[in-house]
Protein backbone atom coordinates (compact mmCIF):
# COMPACT_ATOMS: atom_id res chain seq x y z
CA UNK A 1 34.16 -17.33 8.94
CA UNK A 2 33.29 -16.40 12.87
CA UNK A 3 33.95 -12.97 13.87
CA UNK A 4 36.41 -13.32 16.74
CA UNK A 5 34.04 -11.12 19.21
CA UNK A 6 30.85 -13.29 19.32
CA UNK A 7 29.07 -11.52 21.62
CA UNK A 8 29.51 -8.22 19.49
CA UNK A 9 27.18 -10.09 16.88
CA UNK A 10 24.90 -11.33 19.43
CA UNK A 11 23.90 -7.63 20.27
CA UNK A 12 23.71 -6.86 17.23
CA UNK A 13 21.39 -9.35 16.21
CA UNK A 14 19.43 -8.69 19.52
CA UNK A 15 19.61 -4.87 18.53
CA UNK A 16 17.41 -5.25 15.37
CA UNK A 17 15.19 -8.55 16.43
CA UNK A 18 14.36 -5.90 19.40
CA UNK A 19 13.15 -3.20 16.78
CA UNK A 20 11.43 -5.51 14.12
CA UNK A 21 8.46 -5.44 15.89
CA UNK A 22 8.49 -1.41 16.08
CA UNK A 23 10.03 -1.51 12.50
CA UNK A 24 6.85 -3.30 10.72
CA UNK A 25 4.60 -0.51 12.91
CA UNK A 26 6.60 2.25 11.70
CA UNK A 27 6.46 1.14 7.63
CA UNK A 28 2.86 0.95 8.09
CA UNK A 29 2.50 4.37 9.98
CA UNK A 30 4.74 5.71 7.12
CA UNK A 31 2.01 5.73 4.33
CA UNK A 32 -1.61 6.63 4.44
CA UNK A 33 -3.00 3.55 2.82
CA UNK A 34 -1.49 1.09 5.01
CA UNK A 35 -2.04 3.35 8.02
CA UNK A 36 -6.15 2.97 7.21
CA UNK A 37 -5.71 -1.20 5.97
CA UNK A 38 -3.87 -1.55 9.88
CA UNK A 39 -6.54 0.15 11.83
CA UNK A 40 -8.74 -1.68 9.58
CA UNK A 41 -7.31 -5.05 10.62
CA UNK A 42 -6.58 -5.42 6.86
CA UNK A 43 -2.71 -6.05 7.73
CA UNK A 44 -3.01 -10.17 7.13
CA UNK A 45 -0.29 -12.10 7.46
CA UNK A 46 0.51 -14.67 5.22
CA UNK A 47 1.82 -18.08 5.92
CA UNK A 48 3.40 -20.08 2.94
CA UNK A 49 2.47 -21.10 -0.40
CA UNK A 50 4.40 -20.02 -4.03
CA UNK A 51 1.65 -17.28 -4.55
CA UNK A 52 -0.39 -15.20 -2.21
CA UNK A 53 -4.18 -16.10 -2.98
CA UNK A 54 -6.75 -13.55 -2.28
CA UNK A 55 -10.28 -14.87 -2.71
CA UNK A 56 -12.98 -12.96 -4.27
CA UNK A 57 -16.73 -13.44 -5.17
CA UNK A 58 -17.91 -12.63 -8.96
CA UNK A 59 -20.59 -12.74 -10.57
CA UNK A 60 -21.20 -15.23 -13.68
CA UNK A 61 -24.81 -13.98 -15.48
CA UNK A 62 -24.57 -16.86 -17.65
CA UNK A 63 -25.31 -18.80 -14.23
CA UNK A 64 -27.28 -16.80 -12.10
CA UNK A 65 -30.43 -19.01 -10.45
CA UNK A 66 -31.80 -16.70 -8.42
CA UNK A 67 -35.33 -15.68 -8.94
CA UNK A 68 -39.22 -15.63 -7.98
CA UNK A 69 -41.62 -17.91 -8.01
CA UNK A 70 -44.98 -19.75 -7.36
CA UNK A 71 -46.09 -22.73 -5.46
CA UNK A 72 -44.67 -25.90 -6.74
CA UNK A 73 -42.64 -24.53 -9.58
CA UNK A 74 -39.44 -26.12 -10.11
CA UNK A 75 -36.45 -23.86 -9.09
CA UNK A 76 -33.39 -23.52 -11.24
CA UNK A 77 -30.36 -25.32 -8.67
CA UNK A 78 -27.59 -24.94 -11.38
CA UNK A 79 -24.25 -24.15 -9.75
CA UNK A 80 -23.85 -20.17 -9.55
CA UNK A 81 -21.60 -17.72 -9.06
CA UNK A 82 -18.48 -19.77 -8.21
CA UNK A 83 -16.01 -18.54 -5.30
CA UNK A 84 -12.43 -18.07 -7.09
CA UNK A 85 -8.91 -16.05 -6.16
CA UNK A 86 -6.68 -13.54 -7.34
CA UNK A 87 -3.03 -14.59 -7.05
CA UNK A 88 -0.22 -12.43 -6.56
CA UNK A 89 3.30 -12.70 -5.99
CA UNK A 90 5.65 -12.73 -2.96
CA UNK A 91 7.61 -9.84 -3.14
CA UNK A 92 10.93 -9.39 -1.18
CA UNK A 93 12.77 -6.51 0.45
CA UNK A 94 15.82 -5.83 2.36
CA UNK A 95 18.00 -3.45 4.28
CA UNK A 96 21.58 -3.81 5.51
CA UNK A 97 22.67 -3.30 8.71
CA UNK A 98 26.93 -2.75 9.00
CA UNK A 99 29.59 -2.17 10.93
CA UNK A 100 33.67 -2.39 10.83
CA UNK A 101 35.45 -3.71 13.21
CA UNK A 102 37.34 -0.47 13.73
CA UNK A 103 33.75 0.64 14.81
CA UNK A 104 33.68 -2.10 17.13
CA UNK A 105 37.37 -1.62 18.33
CA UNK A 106 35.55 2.64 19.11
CA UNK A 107 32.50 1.70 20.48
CA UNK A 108 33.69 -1.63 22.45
CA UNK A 109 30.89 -1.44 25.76
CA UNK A 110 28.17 -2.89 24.98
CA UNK A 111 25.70 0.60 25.74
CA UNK A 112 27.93 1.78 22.94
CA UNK A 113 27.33 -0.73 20.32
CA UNK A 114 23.54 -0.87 20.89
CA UNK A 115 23.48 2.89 20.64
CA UNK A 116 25.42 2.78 17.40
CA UNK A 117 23.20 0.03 16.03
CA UNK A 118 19.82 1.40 16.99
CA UNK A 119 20.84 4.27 14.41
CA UNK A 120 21.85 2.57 12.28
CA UNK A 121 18.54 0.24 12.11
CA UNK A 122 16.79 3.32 12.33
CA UNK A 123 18.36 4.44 9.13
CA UNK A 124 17.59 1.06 7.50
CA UNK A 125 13.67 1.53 8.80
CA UNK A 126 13.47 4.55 7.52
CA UNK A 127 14.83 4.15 3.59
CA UNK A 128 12.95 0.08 3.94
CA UNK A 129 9.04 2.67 4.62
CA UNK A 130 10.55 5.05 2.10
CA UNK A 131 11.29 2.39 -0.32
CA UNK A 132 7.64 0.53 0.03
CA UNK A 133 6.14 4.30 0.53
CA UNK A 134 7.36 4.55 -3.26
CA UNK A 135 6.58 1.14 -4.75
CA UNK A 136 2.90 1.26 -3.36
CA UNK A 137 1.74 4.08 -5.74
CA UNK A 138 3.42 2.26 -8.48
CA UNK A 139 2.63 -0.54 -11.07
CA UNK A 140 5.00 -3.28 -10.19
CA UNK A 141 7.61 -3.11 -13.03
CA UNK A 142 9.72 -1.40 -11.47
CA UNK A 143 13.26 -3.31 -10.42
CA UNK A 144 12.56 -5.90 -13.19
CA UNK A 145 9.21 -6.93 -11.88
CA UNK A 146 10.56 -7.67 -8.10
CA UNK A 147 8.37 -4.46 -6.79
CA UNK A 148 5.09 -4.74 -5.07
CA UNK A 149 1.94 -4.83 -7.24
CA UNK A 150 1.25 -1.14 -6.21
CA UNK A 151 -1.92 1.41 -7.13
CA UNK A 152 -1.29 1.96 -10.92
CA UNK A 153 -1.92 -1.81 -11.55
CA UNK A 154 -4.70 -1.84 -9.12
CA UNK A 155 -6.48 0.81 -10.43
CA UNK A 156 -4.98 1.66 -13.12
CA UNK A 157 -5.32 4.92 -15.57
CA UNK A 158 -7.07 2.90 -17.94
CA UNK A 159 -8.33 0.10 -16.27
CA UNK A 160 -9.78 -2.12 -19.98
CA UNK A 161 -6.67 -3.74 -20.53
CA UNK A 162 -3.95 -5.83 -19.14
CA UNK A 163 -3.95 -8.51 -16.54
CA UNK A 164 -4.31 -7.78 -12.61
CA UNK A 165 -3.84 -10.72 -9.68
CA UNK A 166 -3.80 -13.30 -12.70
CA UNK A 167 -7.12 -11.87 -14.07
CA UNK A 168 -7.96 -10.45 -17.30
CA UNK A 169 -9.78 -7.21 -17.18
CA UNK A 170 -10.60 -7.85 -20.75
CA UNK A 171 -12.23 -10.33 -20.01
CA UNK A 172 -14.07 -9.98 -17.07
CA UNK A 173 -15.36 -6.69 -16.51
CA UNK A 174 -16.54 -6.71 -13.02
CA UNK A 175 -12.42 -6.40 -12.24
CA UNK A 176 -12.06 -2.87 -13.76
CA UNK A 177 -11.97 -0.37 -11.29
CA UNK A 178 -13.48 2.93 -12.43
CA UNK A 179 -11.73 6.70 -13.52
CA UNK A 180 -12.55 9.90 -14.32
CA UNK A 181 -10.58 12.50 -16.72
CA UNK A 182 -10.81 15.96 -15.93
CA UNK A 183 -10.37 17.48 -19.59
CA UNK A 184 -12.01 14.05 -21.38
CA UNK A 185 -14.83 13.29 -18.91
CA UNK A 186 -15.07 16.85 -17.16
CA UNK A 187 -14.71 19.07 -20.03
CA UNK A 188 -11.37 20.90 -18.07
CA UNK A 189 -8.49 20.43 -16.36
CA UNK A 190 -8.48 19.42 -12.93
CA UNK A 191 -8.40 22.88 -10.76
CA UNK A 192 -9.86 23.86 -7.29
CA UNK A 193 -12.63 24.82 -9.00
CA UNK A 194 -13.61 21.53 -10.59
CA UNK A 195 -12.35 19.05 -8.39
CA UNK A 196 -15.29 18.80 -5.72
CA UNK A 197 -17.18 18.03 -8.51
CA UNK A 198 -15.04 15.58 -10.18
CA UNK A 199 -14.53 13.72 -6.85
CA UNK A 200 -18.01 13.62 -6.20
CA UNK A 201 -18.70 12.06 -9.98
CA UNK A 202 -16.41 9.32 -9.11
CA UNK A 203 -16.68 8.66 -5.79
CA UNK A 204 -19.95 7.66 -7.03
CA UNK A 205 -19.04 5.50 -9.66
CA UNK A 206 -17.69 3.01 -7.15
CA UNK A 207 -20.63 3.13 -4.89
CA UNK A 208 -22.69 -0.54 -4.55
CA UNK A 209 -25.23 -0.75 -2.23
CA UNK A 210 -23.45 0.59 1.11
CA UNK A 211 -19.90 -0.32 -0.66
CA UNK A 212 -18.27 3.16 -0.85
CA UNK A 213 -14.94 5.03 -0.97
CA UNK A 214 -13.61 5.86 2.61
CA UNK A 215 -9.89 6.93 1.82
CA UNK A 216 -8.98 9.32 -0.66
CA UNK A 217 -4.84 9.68 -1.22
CA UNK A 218 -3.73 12.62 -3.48
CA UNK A 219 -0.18 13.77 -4.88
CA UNK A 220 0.60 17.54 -3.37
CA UNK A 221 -1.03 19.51 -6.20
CA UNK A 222 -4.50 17.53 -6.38
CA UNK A 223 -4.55 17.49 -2.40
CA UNK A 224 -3.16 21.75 -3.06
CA UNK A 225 -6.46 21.86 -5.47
CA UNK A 226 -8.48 20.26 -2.56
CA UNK A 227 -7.37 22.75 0.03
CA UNK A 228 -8.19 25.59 -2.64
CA UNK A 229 -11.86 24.47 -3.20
CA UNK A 230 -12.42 24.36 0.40
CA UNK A 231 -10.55 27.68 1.49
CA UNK A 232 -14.48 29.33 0.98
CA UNK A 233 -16.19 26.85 3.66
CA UNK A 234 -12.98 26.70 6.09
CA UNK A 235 -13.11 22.79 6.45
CA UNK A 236 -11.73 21.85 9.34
CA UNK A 237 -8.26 19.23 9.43
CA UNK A 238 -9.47 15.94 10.59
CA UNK A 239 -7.36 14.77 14.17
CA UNK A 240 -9.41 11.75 15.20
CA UNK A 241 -7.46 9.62 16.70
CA UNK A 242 -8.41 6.91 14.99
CA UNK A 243 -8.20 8.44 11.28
CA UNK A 244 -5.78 7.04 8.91
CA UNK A 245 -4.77 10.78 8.84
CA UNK A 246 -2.82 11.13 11.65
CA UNK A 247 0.48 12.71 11.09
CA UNK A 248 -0.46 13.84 7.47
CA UNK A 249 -1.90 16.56 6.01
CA UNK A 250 -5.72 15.44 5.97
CA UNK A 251 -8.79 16.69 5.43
CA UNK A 252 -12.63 15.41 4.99
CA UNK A 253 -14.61 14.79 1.66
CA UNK A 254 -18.52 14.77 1.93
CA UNK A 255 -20.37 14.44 -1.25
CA UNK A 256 -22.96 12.30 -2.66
CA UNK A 257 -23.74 10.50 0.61
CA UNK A 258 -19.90 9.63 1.15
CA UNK A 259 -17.70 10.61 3.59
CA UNK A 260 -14.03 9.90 3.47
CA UNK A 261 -10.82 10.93 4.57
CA UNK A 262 -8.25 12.76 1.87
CA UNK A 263 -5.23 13.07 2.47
CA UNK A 264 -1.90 13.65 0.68
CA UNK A 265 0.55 10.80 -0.30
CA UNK A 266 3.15 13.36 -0.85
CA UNK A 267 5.30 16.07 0.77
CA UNK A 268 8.93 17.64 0.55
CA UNK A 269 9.98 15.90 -2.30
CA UNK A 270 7.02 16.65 -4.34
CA UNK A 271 6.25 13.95 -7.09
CA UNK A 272 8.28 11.08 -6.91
CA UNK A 273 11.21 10.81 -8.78
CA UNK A 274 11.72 7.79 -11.81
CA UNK A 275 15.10 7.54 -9.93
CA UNK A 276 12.93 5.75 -6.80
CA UNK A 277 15.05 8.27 -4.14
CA UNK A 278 11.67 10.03 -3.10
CA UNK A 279 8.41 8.53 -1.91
CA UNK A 280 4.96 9.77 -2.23
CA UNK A 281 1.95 9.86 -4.93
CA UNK A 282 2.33 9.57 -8.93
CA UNK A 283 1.93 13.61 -10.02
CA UNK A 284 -1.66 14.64 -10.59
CA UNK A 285 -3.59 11.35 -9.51
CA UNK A 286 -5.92 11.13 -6.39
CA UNK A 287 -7.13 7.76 -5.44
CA UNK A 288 -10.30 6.82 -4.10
CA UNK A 289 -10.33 3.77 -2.36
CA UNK A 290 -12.58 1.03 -0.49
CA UNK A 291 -10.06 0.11 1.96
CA UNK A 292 -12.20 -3.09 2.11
CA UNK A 293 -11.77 -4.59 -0.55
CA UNK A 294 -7.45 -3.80 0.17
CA UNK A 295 -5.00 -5.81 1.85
CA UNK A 296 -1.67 -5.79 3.44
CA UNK A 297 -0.26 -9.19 3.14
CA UNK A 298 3.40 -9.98 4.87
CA UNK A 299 4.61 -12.86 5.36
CA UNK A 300 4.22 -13.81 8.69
CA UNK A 301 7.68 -15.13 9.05
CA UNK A 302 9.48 -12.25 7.25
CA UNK A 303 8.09 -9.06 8.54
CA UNK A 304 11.26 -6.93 8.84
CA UNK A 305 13.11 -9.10 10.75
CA UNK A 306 16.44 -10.46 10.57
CA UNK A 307 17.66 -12.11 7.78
CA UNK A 308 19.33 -15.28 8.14
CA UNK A 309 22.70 -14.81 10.43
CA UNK A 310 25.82 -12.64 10.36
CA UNK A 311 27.21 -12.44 7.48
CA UNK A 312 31.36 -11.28 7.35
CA UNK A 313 33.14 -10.20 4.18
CA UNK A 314 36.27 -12.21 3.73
CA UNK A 315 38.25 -9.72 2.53
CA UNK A 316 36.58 -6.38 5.04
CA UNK A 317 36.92 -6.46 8.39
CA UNK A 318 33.40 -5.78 8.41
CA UNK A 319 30.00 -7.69 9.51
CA UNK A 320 26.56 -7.21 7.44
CA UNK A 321 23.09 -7.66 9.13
CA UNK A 322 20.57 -7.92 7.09
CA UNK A 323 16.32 -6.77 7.48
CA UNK A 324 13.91 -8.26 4.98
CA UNK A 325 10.34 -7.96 4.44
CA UNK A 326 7.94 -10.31 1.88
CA UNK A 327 4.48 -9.95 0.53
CA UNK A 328 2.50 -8.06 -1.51
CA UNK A 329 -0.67 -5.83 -1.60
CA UNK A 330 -3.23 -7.30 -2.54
CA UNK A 331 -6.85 -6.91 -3.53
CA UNK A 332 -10.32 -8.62 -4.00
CA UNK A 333 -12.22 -5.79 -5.65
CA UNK A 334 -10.88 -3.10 -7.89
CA UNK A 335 -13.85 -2.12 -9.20
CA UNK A 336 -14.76 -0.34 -5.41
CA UNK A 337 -11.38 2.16 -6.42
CA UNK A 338 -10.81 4.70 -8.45
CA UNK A 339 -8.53 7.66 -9.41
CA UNK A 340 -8.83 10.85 -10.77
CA UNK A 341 -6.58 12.09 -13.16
CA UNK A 342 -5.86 15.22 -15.21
């Protein structure tokens, strides 16, 4: 059915194709991680296919054919260390955009409507970066499996088992990404007093060569410990403009050769909620990460934009625009991460 005021739809549709661009900026700008993976240029588009492929190199020992030797010696050509892919799955979001047509018959100039709707897309923006804020820290479950593949299945509390990207971590080893337990591994509970020391053990872990952590995202009390352990050396906030911590609460790790921005994935909310109405880092978990070896991967065609075209109930005298988003996050090596937990 065609809404009898045509040109009310077209600026609405204009409205939020004018703020999609701005939109995808602000969801990235909106989390830590995929602040650092955009200055990065790690935010790749995607362009079609059932799954989203992310390539990796691994090595097979059974076939490795590198080696020294002498004169005329025959050298070992056997195939070696084959190039393969982690695949993940296209994951799909969307915010609605209404209005009645009493609204309309209120706000009938057109200054008025594109006021109303810039709000109201604004609203939509902001719960859309809240949503994904939320999903990123998590495993992927959640919503019957439609989430993103999020930070607890990339680098997981226990990173032997299961299946991440279509690989087994079972069975090949060089996908486990590493951890460290304060009480098991540390002898005691995370606290300001132990935490420098804990970050520094596994920060290290995930070192190769001049592979390294470079981001470190905490919940509020691990980035609180943080703070604590530094309050004796008065560290000073990092404000670069080009630091990944811009706009949140950030400070500077140096240990063991590294250094790396930390900042806090959480805020007024504190941890997140099971209920998905607050974004921010799982409680008492800090991960270190190689934004390398991390990727943002939209769609190219579906990067909060519109959805498709109006959309009228036929029983509301209403209208529905809607935003969507699809992709994923994505990795090629885990075993760079890590994350500390109690």
């Amino acid at each position: 059915m065609a809404f009898a005021n045509s040109s009310i739809t077209d600026i609405i549709a204009t409205t939020i194709q004018n703020r999609s661009g701005e939109l995808a900026d602000n969801t990235e700008n909106n989390n830590a991680v995929l602040r650092k993976l955009k200055s990065k240029g790690n935010s790749r588009p995607f362009g079609g296919g059932n799954v989203i492929l992310q390539e990796i190199m691994y090595t097979d020992p059974t076939t490795i054919n590198v080696n020294s030797y002498s004169g005329y010696e025959v050298l070992n050509i056997a195939p070696n260390s084959p190039l393969s892919a982690a695949q993940f799955n296209i994951q799909q979001y969307a915010g609605a955009v209404s209005m009645s047509g009493l609204e309309m018959l209120q706000n009938s100039s057109k200054e008025a409507i594109i006021d109303m709707m810039e709000g109201r897309v604004m609203v939509a923006e902001k719960q859309l970066a809240n949503r994904i804020d939320y999903d990123i820290y998590q495993d992927g479950t959640g919503n019957a499996g439609k989430n993103i593949t999020g930070l607890a299945l990339a680098i997981p509390d226990d990173p032997t088992t299961g299946t991440y990207g279509g690989i087994s971590r079972v069975s090949f080893t060089m996908w486990r990404s590493q951890y460290y337990r304060g009480v098991t591994d540390g002898g005691a509970a995370v606290s300001a007093t132990t935490i420098s020391q804990y970050m520094t053990t596994l920060a290290l872990r995930c070192v190769r060569g001049s592979d390294k952590p470079d981001l470190f995202v905490a919940d509020a009390t691990y980035f609180g410990l943080y703070v604590n352990a530094l309050q004796a050396v008065q560290r000073v906030n990092s404000e670069g403009g080009a630091s990944p911590g811009v706009g949140f609460p950030s400070l500077k790790f140096y240990g063991g050769g590294i250094a790396a921005d930390v900042v806090m994935g959480g805020g007024i909310s504190g941890a997140v909620s099971s209920s998905q109405l607050t974004s921010g880092a799982t409680s008492a978990h800090m991960w270190m990460l190689n934004t390398d070896y991390i990727f943002w991967r939209p769609h190219r065609d579906r990067n909060f934009v519109p959805i498709g075209g109006e959309r009228q109930s036929v029983n509301q005298d209403a209208i529905v625009k809607l935003i969507g988003w699809a992709g994923n996050l994505t990795s090629c090596g885990p075993q760079f991460c890590g994350v500390l937990i109690a």
